[in-house]
Protein backbone atom coordinates (compact mmCIF):
# COMPACT_ATOMS: atom_id res chain seq x y z
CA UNK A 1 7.96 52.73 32.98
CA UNK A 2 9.23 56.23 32.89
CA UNK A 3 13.26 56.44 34.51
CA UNK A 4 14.71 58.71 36.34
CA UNK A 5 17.78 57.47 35.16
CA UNK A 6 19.60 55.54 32.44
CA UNK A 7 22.95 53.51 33.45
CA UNK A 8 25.07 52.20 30.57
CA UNK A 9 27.30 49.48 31.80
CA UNK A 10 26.23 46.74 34.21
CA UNK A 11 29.52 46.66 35.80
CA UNK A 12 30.20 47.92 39.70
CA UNK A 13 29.72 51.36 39.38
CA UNK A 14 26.95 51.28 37.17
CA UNK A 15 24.86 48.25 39.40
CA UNK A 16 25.91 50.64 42.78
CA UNK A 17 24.42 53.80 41.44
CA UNK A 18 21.41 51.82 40.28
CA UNK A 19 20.99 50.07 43.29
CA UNK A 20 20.75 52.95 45.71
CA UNK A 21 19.25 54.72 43.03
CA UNK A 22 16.13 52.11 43.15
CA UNK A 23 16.32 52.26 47.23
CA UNK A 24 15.45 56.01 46.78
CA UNK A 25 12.68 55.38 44.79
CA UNK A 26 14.14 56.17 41.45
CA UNK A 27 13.22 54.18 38.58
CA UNK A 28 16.46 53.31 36.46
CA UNK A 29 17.21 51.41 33.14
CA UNK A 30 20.81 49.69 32.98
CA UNK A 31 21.17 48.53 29.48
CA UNK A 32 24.75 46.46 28.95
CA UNK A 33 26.77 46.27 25.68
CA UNK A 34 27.83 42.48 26.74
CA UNK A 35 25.88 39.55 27.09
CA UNK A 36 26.11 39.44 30.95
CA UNK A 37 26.02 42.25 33.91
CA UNK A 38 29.08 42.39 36.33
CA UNK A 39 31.51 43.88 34.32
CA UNK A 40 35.09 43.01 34.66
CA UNK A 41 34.50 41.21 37.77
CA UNK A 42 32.16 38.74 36.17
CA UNK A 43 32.75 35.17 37.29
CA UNK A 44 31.03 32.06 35.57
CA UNK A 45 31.30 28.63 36.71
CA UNK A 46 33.14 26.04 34.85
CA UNK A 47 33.25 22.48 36.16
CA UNK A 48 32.61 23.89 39.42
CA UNK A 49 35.52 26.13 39.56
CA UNK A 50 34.45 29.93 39.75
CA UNK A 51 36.34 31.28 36.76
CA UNK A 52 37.51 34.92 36.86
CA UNK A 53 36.83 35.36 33.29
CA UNK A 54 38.62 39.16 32.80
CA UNK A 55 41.62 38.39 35.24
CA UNK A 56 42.24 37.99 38.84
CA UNK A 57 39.94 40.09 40.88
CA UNK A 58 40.97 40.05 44.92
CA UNK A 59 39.25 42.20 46.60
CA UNK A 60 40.79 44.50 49.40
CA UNK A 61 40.07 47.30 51.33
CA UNK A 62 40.95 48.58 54.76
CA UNK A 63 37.27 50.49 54.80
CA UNK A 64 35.12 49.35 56.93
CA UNK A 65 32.30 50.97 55.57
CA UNK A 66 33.20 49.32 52.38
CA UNK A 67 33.84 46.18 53.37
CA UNK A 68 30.26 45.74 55.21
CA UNK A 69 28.47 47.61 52.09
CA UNK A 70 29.97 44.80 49.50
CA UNK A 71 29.51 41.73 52.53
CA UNK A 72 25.20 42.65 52.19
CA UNK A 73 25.66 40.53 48.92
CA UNK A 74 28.06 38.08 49.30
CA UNK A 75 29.80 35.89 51.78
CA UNK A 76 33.49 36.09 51.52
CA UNK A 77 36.35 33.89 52.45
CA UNK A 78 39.47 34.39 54.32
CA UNK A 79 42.01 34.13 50.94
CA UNK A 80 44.99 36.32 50.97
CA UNK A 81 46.74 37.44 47.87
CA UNK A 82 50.34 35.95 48.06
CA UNK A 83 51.31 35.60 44.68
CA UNK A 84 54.57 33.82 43.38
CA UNK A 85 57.32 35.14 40.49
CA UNK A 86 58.35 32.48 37.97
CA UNK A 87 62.06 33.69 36.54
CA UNK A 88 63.41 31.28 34.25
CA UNK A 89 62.16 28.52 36.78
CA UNK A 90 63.17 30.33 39.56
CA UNK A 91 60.54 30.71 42.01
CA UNK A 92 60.16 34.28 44.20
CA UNK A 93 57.82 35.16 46.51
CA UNK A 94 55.69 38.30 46.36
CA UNK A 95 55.30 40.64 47.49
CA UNK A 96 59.44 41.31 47.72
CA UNK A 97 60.11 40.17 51.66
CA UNK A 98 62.49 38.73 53.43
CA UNK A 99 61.58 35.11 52.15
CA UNK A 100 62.18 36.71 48.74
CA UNK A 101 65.61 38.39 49.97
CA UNK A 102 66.74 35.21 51.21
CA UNK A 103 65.91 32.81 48.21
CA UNK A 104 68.10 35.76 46.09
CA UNK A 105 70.88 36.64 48.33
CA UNK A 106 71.05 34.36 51.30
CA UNK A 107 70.42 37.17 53.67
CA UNK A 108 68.81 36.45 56.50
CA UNK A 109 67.93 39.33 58.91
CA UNK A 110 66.53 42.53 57.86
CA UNK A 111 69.64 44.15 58.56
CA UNK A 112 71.25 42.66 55.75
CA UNK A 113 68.67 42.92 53.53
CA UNK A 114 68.36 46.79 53.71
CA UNK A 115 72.26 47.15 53.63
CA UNK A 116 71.93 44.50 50.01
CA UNK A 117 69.14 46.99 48.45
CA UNK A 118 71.39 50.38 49.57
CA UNK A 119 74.59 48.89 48.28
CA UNK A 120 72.88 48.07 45.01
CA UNK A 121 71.02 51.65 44.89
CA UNK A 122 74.45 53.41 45.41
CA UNK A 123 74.34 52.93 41.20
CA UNK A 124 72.11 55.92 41.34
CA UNK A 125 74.44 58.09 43.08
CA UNK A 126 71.28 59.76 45.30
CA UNK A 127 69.76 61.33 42.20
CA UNK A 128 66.22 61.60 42.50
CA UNK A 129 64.49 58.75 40.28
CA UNK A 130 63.32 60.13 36.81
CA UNK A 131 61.40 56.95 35.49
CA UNK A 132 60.22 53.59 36.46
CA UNK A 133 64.06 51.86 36.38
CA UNK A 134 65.32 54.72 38.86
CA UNK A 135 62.38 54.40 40.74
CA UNK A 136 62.59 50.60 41.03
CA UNK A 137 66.15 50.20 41.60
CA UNK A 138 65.96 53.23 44.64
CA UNK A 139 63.14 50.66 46.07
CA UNK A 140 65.13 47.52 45.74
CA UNK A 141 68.16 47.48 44.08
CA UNK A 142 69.31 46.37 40.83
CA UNK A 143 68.80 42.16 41.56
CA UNK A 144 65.57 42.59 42.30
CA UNK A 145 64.49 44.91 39.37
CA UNK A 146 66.41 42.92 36.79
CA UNK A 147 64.68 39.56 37.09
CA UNK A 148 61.46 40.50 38.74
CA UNK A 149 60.39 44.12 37.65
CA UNK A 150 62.10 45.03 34.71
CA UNK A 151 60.65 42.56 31.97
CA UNK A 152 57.00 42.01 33.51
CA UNK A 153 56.58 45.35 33.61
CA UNK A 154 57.60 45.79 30.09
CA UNK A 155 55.13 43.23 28.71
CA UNK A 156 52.82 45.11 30.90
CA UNK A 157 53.28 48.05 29.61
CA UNK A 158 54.63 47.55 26.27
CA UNK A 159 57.03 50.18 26.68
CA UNK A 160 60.63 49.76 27.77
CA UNK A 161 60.68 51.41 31.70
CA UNK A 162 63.06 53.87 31.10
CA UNK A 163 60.05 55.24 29.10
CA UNK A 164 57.61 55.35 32.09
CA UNK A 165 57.00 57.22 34.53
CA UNK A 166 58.64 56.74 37.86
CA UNK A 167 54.59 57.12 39.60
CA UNK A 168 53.57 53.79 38.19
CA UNK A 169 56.09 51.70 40.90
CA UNK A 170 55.94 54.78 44.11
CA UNK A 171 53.91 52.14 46.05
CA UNK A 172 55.75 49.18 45.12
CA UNK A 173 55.37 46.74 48.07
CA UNK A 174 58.87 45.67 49.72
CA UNK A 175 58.48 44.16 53.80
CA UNK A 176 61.68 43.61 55.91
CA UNK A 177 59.70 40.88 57.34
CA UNK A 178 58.60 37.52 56.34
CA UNK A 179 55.06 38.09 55.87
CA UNK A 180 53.89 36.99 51.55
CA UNK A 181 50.74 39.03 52.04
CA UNK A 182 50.43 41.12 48.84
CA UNK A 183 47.95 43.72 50.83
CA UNK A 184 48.65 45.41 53.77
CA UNK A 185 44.83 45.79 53.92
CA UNK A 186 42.36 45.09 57.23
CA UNK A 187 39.92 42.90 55.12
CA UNK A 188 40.39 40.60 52.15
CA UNK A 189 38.76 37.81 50.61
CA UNK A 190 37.29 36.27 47.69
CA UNK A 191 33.31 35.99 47.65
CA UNK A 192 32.28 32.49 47.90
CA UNK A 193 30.23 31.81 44.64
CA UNK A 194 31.93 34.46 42.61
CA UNK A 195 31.27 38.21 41.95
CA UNK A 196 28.15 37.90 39.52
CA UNK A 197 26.07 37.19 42.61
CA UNK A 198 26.76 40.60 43.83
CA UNK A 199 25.93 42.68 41.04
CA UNK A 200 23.01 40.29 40.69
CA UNK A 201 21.46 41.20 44.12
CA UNK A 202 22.15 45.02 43.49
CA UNK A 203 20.12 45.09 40.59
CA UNK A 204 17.22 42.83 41.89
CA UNK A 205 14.55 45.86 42.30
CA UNK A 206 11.43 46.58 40.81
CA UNK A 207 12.56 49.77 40.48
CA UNK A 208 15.35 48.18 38.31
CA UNK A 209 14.90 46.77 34.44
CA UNK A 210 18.42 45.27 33.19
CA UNK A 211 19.14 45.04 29.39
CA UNK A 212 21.92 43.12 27.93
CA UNK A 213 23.42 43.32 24.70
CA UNK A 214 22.57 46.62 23.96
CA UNK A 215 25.05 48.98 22.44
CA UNK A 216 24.55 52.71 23.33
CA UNK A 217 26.23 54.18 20.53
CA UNK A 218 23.42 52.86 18.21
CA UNK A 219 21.02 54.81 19.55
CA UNK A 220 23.09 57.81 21.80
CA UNK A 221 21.15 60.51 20.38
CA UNK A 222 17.81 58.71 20.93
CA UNK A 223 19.18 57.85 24.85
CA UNK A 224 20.05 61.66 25.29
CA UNK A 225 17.15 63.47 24.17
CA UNK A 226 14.99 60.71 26.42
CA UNK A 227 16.28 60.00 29.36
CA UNK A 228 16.48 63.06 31.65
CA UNK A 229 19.89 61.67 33.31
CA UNK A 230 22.03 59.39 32.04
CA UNK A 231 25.59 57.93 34.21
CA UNK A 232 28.09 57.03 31.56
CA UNK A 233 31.11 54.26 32.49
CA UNK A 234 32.43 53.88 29.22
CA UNK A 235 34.97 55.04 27.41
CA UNK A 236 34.70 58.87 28.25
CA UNK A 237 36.41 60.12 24.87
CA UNK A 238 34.16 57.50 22.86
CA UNK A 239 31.38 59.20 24.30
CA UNK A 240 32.77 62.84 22.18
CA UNK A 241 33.50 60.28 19.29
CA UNK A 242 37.41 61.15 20.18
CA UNK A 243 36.78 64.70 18.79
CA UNK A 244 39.96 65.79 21.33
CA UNK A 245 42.06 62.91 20.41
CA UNK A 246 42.41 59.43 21.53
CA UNK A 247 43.07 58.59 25.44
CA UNK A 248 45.83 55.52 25.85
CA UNK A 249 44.29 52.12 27.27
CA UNK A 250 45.93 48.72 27.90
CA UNK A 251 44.14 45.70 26.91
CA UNK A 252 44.25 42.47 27.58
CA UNK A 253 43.72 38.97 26.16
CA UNK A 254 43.14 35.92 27.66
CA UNK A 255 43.79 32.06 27.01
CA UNK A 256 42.13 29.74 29.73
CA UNK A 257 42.16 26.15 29.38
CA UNK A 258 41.03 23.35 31.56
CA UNK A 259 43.36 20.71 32.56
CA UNK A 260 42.55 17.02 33.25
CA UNK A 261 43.92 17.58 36.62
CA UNK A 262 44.20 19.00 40.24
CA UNK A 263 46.26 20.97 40.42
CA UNK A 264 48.08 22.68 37.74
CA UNK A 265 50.86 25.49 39.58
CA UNK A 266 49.92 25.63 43.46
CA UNK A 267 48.79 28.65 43.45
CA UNK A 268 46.09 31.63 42.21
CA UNK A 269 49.00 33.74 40.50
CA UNK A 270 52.31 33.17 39.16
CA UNK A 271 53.82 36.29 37.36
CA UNK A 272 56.00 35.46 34.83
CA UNK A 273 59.15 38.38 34.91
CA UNK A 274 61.10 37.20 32.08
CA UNK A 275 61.19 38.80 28.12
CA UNK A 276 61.12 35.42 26.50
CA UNK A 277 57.39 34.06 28.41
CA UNK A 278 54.54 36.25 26.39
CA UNK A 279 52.14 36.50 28.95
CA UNK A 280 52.54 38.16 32.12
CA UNK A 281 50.78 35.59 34.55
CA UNK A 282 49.16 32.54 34.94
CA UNK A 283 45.33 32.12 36.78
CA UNK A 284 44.40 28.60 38.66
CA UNK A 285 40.95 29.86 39.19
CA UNK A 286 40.01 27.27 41.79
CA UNK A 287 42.76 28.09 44.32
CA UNK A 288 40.93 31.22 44.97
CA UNK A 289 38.27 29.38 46.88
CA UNK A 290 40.64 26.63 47.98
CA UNK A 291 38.74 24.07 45.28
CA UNK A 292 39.56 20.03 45.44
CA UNK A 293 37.86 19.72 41.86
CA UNK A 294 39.62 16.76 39.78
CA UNK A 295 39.77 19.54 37.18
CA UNK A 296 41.59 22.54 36.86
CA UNK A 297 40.81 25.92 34.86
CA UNK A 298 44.13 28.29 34.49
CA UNK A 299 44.23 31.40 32.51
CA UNK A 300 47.24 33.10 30.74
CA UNK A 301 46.98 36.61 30.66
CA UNK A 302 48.65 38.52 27.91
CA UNK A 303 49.19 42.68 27.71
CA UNK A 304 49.08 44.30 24.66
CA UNK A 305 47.99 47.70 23.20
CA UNK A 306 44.52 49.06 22.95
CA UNK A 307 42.89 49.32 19.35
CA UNK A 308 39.07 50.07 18.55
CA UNK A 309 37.41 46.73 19.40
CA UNK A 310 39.82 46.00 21.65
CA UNK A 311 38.03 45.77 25.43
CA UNK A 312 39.94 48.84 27.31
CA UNK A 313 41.62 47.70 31.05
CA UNK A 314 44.04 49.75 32.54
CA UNK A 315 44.48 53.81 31.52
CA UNK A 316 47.61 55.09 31.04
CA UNK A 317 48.12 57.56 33.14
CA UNK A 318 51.26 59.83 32.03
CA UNK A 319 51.21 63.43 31.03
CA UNK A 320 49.92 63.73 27.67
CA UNK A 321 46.56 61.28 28.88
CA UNK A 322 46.05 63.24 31.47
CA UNK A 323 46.40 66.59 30.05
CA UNK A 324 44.08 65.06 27.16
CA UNK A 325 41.88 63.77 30.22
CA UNK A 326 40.82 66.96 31.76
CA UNK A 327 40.18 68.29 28.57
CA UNK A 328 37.66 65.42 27.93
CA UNK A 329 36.57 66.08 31.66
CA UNK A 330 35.75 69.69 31.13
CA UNK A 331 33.38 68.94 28.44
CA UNK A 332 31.68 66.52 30.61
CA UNK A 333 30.68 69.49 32.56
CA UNK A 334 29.36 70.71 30.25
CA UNK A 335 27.67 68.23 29.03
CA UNK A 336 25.23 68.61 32.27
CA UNK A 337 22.64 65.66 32.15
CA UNK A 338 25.54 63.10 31.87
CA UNK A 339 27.11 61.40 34.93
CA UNK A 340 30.97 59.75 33.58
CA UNK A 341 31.99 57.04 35.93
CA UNK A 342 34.23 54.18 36.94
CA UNK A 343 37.54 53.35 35.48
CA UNK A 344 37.11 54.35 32.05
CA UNK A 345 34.64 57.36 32.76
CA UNK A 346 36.95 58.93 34.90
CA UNK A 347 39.63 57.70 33.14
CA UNK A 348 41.41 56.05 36.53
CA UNK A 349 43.04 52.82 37.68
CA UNK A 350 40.43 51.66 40.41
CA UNK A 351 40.58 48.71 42.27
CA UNK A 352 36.99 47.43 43.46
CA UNK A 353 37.23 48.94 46.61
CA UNK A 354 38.10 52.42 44.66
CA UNK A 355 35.28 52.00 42.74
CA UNK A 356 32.84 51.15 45.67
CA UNK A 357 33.51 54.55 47.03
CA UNK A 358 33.51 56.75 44.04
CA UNK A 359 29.79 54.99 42.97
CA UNK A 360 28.57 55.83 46.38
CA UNK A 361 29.88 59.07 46.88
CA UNK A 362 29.06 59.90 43.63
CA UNK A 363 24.89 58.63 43.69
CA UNK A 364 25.02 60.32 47.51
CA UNK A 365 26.02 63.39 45.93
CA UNK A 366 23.28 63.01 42.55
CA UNK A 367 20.60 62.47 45.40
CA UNK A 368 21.71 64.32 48.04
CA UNK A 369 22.01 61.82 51.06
């Protein structure tokens, strides 16, 4: 077969562009460095529990577009993200409401809640917030930040937050009302099955041929002079063999166990928000789809620092990566018969929704529909 294109990475932006790709007649080769397609949202089954096997994925999106393009290949359920904080034993909801406001200070209307959070922010003396602690503590006051914010997000991050920047918390999530929904989104849910079926179905085309296990920096030259268009979603400044520099990542590394029981914490996610716990949260995979199993599968999730070899997960956004960023970017351009996409082509925290959109407008654009 003679492609049109060449994807590298079977994960959601890749398996979009391929699909509609294949609709418009073009013939595409997706080759995968891992042993299976989907990407980060790649579920496998386990004694009949749908294990999220890079991390919680919950998918969200107040698109409507969206939300019918991912329902063509899946069926989702009605799950709602209303994760729980773990400090020291102390349990908080998320994300920070009024039940959370009440379990911490005893408040019980609004009213008193907003008049807790300005008394606390007074500390800042109305100075506009110059990093994630001043940003934080303007949101919600000094309690809240101290046991729930401050340590997690330093585990996160591996960097104390007076070190980062105040953008990473701007959107942080705080309701006057007594509503645990993490999202404020229209539609939510969790697809039942798992996410591999829906990468599976995009990529089920003749026009379509899937390889795993195939590492495109063995044969990059070979790929480039051949195919006469290739989209890109790794690593963008592995691509230039870091010839600018090296771009910041946050990995990630997982323990998952299964228990010889039902139920393990009560719920999907618990953060953990103190120094002393090393990992950040804890998954029970089979509350996603509301499982009665007699087993159990949880997860710990620990942060640390990216090295080579290391599987990138989040980009860290601050100056110097993004100054480095666009200078990566503008030799994409000029590049010409590459496409860079996704989180780590674009160098971008998406969630799935994110990068839903940016595959579609960005094949609608390649093949002008």
């Amino acid at each position: 077969m003679s492609y049109d294109y060449l994807v590298v990475g079977a994960g959601l932006f890749g398996a979009i562009f391929a699909h509609e790709a294949a609709l418009k007649g073009k013939k595409v080769k997706v080759i995968e460095k891992r042993d299976h397609i989907a990407g980060n949202i790649y579920t496998k089954e386990v004694e009949g529990i749908q294990v999220h096997e890079y991390g919680a994925h919950i998918f969200h999106t107040s698109d409507k577009e969206i939300w019918d393009y991912v329902n063509q290949f899946a069926e989702f359920n009605r799950y709602t993200n209303s994760p729980v904080a773990n400090y020291k034993g102390e349990i908080y909801n998320l994300p920070f409401n009024m039940n959370t406001f009440n379990k911490l200070w005893g408040v019980v209307t609004p009213a008193e809640a907003q008049a807790k959070i300005e008394e606390q922010k007074a500390i800042l003396g109305g100075k506009t917030p110059e990093n994630l602690e001043e940003q934080a503590i303007s949101l919600v006051g000094t309690d809240i930040y101290e046991k729930l914010i401050k340590d997690y997000t330093e585990k996160q991050w591996g960097k104390a937050c007076t070190e980062l920047p105040a953008f990473i918390i701007r959107r942080l999530p705080v309701r006057l009302t007594y509503d645990n929904n993490y999202f404020n989104d229209t539609y939510h849910g969790i697809p039942i099955g798992g996410y591999t079926q829906i990468v599976e179905k995009m990529l089920d085309h003749d026009n379509i041929d899937v390889e795993t296990g195939v590492d495109f920096f063995a044969h990059k030259e070979e790929y480039l002079a051949t195919y006469p268009k290739i989209v890109f979603t790794g690593m963008i400044d592995e691509f230039f063999d870091y010839e600018l520099g090296e771009l910041e990542y946050r990995s990630l590394r997982f323990e998952t166990e299964t228990l010889d029981m039902e139920n393990y914490q009560g719920n999907a996610v618990v953060n953990y928000t103190d120094a002393k716990t090393p990992y950040t949260r804890i998954i029970e995979h089979k509350h996603f789809e509301y499982g009665k199993q007699p087993k159990t599968i949880i997860t710990k999730e620990h942060s640390k620092t990216w090295e080579k070899g290391d599987e990138p997960y989040y980009p860290v956004n601050n100056d110097r990566n993004n100054h480095l960023y666009k200078a990566y970017k503008a030799k994409a351009e000029e590049q010409g018969n590459v496409i860079f996409g996704g989180r780590l082509g674009q160098y971008r925290y998406y969630d799935m929704h994110q990068v839903i959109a940016a595959a579609l407008q960005c094949v609608r654009k390649e093949l002008g529909y």
